[in-house]
Protein backbone atom coordinates (compact mmCIF):
# COMPACT_ATOMS: atom_id res chain seq x y z
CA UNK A 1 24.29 32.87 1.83
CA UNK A 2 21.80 33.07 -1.23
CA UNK A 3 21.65 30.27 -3.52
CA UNK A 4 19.59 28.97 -6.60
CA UNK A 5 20.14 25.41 -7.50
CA UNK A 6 18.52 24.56 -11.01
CA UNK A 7 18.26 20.51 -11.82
CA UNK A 8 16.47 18.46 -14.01
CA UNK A 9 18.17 19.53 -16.77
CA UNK A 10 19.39 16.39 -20.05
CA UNK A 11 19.22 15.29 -23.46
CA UNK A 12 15.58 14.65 -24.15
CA UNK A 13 13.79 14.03 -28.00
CA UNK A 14 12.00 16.01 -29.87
CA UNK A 15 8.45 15.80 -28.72
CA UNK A 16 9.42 15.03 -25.10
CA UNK A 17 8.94 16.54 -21.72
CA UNK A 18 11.33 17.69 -18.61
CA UNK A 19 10.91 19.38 -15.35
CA UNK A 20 13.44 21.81 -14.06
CA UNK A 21 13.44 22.58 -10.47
CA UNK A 22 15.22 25.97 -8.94
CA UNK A 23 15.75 25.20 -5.43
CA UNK A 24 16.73 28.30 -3.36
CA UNK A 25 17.87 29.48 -0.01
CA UNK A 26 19.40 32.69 1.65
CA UNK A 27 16.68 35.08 0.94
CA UNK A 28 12.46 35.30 1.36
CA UNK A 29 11.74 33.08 -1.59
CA UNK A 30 7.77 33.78 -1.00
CA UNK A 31 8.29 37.65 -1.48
CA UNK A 32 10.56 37.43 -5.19
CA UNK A 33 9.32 36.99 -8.51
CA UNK A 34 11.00 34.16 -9.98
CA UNK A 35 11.82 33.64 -13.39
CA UNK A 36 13.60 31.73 -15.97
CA UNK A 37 16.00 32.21 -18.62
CA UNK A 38 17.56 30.36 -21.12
CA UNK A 39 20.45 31.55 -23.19
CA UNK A 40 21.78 29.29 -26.53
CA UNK A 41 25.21 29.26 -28.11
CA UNK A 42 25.86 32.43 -29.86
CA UNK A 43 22.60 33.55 -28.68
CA UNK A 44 21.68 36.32 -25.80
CA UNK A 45 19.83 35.12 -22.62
CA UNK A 46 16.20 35.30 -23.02
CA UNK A 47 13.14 35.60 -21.06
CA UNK A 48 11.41 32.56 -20.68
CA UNK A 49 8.42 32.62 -17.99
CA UNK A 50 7.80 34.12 -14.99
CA UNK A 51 5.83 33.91 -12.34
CA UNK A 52 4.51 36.39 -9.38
CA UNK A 53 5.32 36.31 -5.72
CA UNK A 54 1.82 36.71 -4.86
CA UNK A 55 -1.39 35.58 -6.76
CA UNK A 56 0.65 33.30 -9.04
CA UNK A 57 -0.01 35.22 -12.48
CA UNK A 58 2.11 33.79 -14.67
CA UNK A 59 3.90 34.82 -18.03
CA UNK A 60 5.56 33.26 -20.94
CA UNK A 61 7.88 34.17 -23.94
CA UNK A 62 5.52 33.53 -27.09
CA UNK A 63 7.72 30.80 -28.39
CA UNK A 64 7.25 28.91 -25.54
CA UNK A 65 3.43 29.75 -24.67
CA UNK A 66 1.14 26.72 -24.58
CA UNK A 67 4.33 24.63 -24.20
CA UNK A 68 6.06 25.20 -21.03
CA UNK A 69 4.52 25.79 -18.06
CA UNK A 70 6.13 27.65 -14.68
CA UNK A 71 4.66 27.13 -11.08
CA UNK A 72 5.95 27.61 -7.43
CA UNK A 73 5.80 25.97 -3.99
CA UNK A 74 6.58 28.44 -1.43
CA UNK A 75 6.42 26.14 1.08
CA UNK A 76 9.44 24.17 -0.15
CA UNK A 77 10.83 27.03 -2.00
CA UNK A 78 11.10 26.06 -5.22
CA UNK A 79 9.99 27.07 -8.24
CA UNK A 80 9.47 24.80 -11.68
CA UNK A 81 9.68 25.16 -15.10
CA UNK A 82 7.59 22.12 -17.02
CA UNK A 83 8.65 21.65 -20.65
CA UNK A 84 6.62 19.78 -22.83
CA UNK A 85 6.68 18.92 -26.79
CA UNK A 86 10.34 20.26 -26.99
CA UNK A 87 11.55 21.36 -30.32
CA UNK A 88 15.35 21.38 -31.41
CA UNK A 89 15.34 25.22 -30.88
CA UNK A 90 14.61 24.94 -27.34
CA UNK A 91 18.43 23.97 -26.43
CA UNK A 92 20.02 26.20 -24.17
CA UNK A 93 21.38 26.91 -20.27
CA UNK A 94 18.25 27.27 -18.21
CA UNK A 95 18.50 29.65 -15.45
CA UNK A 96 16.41 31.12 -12.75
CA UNK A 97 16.22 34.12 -11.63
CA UNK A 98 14.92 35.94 -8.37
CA UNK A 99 13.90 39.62 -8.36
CA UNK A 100 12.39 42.30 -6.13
CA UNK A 101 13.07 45.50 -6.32
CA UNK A 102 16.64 45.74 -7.01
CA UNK A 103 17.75 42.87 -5.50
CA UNK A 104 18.38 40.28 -7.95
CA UNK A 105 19.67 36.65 -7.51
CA UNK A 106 20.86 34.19 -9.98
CA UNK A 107 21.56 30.34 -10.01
CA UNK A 108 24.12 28.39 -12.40
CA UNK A 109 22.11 26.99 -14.81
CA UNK A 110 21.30 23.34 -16.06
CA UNK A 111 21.81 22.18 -19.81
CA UNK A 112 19.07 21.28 -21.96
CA UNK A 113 19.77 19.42 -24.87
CA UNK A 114 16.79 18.60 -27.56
CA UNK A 115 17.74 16.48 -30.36
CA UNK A 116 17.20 12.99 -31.71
């Protein structure tokens, strides 16, 4: 049975930091790109940062760039999403998202919540 697990989600200031974690099972972790999304209220899910199954090139939406950072740990398959100096606009449901090829796998989500 696949599942993606996202935690580490809370109310945080403006300025602060959290980690999300995506912790997932059911499928070759090591061979998917992996991905998250957030989506606000009234807003469509967005892109947020990806990152390769091999090599570890990474990718970022530009409003996040310089700000969040994603990484992965195949061995414990997981993959992270650091968020640093978080602005107001960056409350949403994060999500994560596996994909290769056309199979495609998505977790739950976990609320962020930026504001003072």
């Amino acid at each position: 049975q696949v599942q993606l697990v996202e935690s580490g989600g809370g109310l945080v200031q403006p300025g602060g930091s959290l980690r999300l974690s995506c912790a997932a099972s059911g499928f070759t972790f090591s061979s998917y790109v992996m991905s998250w999304y957030r989506q606000a209220p009234g807003k469509e899910r967005e892109l947020v940062a990806s990152i390769a199954s091999v090599g570890g090139s990474t990718s970022y939406a530009d409003s996040v760039k310089g700000r969040f950072i994603i990484s992965r740990d195949n061995a414990k398959n997981t993959v992270y999403l650091q968020m640093n100096s978080l602005k107001p606009e960056d409350t949403a449901v994060y999500y994560c998202k596996g994909r290769r090829g056309s199979s495609e796998y998505w977790g739950q989500g976990t609320q962020v919540t930026v504001s003072s």
